[in-house]
C-alpha atoms as a PDB file:
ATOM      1  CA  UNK A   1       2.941 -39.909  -0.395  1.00  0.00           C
ATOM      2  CA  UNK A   2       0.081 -37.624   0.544  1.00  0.00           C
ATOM      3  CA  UNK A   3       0.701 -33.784  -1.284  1.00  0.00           C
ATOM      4  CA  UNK A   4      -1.450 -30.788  -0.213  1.00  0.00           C
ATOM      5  CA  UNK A   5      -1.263 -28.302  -3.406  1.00  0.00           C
ATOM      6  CA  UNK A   6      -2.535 -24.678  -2.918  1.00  0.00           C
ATOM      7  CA  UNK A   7      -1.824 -21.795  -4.506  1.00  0.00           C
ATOM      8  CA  UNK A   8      -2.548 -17.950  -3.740  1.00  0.00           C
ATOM      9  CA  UNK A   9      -2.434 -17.922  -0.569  1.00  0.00           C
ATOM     10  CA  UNK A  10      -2.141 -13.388  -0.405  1.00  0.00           C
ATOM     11  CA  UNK A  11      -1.727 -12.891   3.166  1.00  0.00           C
ATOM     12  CA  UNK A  12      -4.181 -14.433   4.818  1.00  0.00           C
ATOM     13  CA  UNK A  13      -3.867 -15.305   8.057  1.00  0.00           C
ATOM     14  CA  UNK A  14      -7.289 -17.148   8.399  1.00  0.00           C
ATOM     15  CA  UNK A  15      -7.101 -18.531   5.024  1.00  0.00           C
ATOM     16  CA  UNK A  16      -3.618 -19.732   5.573  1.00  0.00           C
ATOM     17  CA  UNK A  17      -4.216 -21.357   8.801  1.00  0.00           C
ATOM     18  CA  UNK A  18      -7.218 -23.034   7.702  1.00  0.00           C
ATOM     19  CA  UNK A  19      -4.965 -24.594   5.016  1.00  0.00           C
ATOM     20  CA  UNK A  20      -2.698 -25.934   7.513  1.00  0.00           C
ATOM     21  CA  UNK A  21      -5.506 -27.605   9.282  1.00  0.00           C
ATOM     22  CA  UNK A  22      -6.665 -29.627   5.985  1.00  0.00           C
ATOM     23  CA  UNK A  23      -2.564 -30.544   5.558  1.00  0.00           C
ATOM     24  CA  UNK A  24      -2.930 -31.313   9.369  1.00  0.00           C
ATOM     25  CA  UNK A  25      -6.246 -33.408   9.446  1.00  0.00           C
ATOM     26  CA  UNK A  26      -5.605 -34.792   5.892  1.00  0.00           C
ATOM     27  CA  UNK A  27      -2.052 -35.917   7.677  1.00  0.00           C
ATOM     28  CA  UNK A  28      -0.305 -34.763   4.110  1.00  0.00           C
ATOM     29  CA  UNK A  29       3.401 -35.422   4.163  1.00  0.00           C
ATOM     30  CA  UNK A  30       4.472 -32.091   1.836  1.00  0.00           C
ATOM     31  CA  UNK A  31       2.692 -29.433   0.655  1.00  0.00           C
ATOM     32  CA  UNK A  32       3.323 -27.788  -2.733  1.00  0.00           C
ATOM     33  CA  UNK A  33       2.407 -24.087  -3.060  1.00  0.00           C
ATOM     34  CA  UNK A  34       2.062 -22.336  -6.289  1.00  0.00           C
ATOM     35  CA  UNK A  35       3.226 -18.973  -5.699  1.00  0.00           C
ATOM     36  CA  UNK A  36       1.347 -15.648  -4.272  1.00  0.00           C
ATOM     37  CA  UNK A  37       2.008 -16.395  -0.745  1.00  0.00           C
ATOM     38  CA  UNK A  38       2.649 -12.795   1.099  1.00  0.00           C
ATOM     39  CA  UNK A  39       1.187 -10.239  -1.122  1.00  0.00           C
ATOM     40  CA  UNK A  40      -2.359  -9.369  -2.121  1.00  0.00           C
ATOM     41  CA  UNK A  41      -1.611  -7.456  -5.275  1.00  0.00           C
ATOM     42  CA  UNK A  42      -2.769  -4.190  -6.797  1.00  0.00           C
ATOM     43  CA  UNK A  43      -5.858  -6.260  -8.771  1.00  0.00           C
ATOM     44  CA  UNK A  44      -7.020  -7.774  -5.423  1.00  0.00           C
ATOM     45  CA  UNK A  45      -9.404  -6.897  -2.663  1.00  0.00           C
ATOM     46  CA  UNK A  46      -7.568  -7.158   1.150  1.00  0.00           C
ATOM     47  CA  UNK A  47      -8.464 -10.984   2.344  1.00  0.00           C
ATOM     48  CA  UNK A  48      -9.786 -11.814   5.435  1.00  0.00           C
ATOM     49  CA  UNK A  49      -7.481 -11.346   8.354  1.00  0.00           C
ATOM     50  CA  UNK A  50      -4.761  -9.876   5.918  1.00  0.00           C
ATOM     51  CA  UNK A  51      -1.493 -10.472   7.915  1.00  0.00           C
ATOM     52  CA  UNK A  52       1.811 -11.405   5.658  1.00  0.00           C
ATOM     53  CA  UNK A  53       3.918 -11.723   8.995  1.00  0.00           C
ATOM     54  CA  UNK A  54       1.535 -14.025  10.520  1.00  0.00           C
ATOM     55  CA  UNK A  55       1.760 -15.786   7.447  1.00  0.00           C
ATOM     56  CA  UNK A  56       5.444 -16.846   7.623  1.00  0.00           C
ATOM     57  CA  UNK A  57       4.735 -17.361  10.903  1.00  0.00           C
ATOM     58  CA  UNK A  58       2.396 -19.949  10.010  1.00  0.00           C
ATOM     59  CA  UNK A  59       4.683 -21.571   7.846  1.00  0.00           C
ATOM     60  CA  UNK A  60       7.540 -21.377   9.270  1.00  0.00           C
ATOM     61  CA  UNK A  61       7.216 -24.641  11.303  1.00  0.00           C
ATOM     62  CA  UNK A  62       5.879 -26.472   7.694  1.00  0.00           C
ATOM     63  CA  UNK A  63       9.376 -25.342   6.099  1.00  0.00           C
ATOM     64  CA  UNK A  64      11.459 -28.693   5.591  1.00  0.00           C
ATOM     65  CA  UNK A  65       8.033 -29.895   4.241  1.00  0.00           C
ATOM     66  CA  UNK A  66       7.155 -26.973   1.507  1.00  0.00           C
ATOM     67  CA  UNK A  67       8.066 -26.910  -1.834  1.00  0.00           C
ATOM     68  CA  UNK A  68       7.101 -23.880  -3.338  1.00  0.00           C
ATOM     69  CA  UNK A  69       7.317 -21.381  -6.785  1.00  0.00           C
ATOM     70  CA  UNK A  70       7.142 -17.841  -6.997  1.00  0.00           C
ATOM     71  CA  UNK A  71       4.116 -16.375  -8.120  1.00  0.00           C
ATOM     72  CA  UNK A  72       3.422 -12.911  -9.788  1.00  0.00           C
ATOM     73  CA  UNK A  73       2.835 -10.927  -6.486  1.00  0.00           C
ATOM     74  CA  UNK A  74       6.179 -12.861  -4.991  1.00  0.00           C
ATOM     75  CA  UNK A  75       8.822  -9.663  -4.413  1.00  0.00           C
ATOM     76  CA  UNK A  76      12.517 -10.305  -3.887  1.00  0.00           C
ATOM     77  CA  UNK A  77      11.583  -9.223  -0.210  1.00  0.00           C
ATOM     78  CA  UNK A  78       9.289 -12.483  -0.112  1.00  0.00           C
ATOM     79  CA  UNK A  79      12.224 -14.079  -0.638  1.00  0.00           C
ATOM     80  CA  UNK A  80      14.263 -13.488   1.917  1.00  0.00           C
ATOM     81  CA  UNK A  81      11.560 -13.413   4.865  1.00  0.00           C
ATOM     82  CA  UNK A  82       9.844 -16.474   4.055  1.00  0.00           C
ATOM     83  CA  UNK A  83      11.471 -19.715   5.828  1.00  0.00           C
ATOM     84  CA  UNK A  84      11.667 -21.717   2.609  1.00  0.00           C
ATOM     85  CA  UNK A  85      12.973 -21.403  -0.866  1.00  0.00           C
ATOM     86  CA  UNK A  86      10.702 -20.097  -3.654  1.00  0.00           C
ATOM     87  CA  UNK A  87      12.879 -18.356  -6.330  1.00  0.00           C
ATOM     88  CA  UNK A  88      12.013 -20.674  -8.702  1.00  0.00           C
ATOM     89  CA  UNK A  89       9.628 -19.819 -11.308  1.00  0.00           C
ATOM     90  CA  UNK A  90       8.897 -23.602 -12.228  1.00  0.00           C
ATOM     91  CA  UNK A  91       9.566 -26.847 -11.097  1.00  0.00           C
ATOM     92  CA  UNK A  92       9.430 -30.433 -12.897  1.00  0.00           C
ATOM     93  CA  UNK A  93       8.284 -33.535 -10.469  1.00  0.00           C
ATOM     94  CA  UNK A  94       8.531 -37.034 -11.947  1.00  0.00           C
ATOM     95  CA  UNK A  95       4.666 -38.385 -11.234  1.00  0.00           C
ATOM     96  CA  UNK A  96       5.242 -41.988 -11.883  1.00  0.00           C
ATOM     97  CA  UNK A  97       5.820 -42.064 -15.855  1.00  0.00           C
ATOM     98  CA  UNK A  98       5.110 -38.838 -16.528  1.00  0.00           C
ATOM     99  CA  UNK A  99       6.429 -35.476 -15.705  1.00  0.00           C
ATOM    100  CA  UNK A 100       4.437 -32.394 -14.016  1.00  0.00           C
ATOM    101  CA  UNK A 101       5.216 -29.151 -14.760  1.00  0.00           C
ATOM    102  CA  UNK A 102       4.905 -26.599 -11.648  1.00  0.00           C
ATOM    103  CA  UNK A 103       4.550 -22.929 -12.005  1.00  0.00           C
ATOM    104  CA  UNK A 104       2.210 -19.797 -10.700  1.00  0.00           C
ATOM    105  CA  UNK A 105       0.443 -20.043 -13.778  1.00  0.00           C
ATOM    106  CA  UNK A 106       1.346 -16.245 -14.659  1.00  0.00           C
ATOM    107  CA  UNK A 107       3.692 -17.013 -17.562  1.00  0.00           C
ATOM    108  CA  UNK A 108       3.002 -20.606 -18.519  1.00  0.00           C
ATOM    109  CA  UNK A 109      -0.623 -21.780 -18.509  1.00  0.00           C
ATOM    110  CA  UNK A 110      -3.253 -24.042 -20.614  1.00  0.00           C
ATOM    111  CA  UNK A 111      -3.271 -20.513 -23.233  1.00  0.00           C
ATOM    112  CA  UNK A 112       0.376 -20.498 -23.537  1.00  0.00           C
ATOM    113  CA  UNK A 113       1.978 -24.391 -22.244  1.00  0.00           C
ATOM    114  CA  UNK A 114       5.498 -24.841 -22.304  1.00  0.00           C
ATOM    115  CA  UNK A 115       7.189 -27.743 -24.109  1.00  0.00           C
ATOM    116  CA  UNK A 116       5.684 -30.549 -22.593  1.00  0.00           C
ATOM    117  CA  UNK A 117       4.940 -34.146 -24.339  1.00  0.00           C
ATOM    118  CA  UNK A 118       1.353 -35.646 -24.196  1.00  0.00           C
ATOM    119  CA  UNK A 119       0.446 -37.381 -21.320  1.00  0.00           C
ATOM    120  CA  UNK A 120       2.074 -34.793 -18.916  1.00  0.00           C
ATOM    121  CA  UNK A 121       1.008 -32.642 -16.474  1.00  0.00           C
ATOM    122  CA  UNK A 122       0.767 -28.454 -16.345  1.00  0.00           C
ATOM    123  CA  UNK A 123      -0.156 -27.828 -12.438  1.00  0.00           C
ATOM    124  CA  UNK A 124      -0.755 -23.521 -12.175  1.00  0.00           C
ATOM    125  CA  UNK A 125      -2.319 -21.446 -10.076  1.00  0.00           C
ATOM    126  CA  UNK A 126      -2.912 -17.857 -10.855  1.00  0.00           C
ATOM    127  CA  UNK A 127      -6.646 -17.749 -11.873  1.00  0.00           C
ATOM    128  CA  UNK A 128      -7.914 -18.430  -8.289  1.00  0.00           C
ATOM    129  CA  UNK A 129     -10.421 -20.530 -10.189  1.00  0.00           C
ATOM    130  CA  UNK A 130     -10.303 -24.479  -9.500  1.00  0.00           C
ATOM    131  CA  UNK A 131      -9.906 -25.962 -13.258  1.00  0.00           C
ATOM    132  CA  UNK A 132      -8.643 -29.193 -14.980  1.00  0.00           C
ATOM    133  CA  UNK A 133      -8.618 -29.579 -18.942  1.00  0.00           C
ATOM    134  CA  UNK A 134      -6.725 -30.987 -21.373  1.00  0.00           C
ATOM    135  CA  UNK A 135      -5.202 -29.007 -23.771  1.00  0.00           C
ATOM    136  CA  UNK A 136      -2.824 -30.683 -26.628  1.00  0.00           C
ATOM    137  CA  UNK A 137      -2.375 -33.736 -24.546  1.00  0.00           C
ATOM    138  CA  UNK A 138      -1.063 -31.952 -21.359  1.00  0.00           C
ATOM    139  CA  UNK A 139      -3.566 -32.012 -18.738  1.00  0.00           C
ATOM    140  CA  UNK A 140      -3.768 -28.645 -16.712  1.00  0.00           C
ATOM    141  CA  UNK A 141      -4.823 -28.567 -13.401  1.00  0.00           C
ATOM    142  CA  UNK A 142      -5.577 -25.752 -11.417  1.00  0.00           C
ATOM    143  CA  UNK A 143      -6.115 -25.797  -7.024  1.00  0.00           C
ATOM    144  CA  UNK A 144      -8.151 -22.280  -7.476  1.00  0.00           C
ATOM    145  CA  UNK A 145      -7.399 -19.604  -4.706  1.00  0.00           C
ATOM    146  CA  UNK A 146      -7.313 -20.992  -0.713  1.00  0.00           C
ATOM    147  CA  UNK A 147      -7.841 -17.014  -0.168  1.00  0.00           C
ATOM    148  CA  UNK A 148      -9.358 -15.159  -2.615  1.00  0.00           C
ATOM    149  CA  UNK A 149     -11.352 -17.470  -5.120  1.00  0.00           C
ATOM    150  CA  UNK A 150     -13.244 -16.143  -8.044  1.00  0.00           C
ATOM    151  CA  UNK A 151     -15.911 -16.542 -10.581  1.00  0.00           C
ATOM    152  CA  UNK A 152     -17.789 -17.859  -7.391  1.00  0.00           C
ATOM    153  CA  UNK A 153     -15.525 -20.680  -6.783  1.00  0.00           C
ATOM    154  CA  UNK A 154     -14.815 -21.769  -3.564  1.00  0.00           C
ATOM    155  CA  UNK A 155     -11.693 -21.560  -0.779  1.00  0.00           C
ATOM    156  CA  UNK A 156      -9.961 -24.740  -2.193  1.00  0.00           C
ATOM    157  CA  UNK A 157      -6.796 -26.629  -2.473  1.00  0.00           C
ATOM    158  CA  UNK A 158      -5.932 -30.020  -3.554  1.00  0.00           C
ATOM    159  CA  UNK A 159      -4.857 -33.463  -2.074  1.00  0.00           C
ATOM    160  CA  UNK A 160      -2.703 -35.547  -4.113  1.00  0.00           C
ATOM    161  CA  UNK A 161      -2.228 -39.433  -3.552  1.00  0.00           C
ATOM    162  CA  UNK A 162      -1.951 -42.174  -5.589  1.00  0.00           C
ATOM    163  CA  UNK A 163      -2.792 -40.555  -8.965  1.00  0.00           C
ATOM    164  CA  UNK A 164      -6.178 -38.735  -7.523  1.00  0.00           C
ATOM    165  CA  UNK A 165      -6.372 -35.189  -7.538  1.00  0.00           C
ATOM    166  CA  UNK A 166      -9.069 -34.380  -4.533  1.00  0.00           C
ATOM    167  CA  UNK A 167     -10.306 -30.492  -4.809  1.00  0.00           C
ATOM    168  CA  UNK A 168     -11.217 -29.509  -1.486  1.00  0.00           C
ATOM    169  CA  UNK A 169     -13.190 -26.687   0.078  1.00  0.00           C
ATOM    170  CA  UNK A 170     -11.127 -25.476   2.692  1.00  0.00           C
ATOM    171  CA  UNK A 171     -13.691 -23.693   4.585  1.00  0.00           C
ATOM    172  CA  UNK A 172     -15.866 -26.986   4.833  1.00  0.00           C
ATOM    173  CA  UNK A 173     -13.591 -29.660   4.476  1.00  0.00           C
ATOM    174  CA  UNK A 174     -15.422 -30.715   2.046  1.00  0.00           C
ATOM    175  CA  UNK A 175     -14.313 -32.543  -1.225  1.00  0.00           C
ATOM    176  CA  UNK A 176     -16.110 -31.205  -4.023  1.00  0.00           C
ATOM    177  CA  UNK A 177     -14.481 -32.881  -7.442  1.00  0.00           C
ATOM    178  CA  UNK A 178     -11.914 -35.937  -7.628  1.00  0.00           C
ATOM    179  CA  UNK A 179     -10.299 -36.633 -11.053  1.00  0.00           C
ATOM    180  CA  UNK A 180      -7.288 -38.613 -12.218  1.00  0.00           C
ATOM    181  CA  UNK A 181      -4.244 -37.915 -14.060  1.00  0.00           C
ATOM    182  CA  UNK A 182      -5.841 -38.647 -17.167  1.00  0.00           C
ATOM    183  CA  UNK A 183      -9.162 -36.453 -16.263  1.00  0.00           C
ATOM    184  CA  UNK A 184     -11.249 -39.161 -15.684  1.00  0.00           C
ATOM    185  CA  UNK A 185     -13.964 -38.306 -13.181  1.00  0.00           C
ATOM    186  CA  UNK A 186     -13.347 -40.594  -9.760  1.00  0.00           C
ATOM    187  CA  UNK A 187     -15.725 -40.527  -6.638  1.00  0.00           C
ATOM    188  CA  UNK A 188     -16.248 -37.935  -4.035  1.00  0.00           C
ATOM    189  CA  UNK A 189     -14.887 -39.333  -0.520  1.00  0.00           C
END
């Protein structure tokens, strides 16, 4: 199974629908998003082509293929206009012997990790930078911002398959870092 993981998505039409075309031409079978899909928040600048309604729009036909947790600019309205369930703050997914830990990355995060055992997985967004690091034997892994990246990082998301985590630019299409669960450093392509 392919997964597309993105995170922060703050109403952006264009940056959501660019997105979809990676899940699209990438032919992902789900796509996990990390919270922050509607809202741009009082810290934020306005993205480009801010448009929450278009934005669930977008989704909407993606719904019985999105798993997704609610980030710290997710409102109970979010909740009940978005096609898909997100009131979860955190999810666990069994990746082959070990266990991944999903959240927004607001609470729980590589400064503050929740119970986890070593060898395991923290995957958070939050930052909108693209980040993985080890930290007490939990590896933390971060997709960075598809809208609204900082620290001069780019538009990105990842792809998931068979153990590789692929950062991609979503603007370019390009793949810019490939690692494994275990941090390793893999080939670009």
């Amino acid at each position: 199974m392919k997964l597309l993981i993105a995170s922060d998505i703050h109403g952006s039409a264009f940056y959501c629908d660019l997105m979809l075309k990676v899940f699209e031409d990438e032919q992902a079978d789900r796509m996990l998003l990390l919270g922050d899909i509607l809202y741009h928040g009082p810290r934020n600048d306005l993205p480009q082509d801010y448009a929450p309604k278009k934005v669930i729009e977008q989704l909407k036909s993606y719904k019985d293929r999105i798993f997704c947790v609610r980030g710290n600019c997710d409102a109970d309205i979010d909740l009940m206009v978005l096609p898909f369930p997100m009131a979860a703050d955190c999810a666990l997914l069994p990746i082959g012997e070990k266990m991944m830990y999903v959240t927004h990355g607001h609470v729980y995060n590589p400064d503050n990790l929740p119970t986890m055992r070593r060898g395991d997985m923290l995957l958070y967004g939050h930052t909108h930078l693209p980040a993985l690091r080890e930290v007490r034997g939990v590896m933390c892994i971060n997709p960075g911002s598809v809208s609204l990246p900082k620290g001069g990082s780019r538009h990105s998301c990842i792809l998931l398959k068979d153990g590789i985590f692929g950062w991609k630019d979503v603007v370019t299409g390009d793949y810019f870092r490939h690692y494994d669960s275990l941090g390793e450093e893999k080939q670009n392509g």
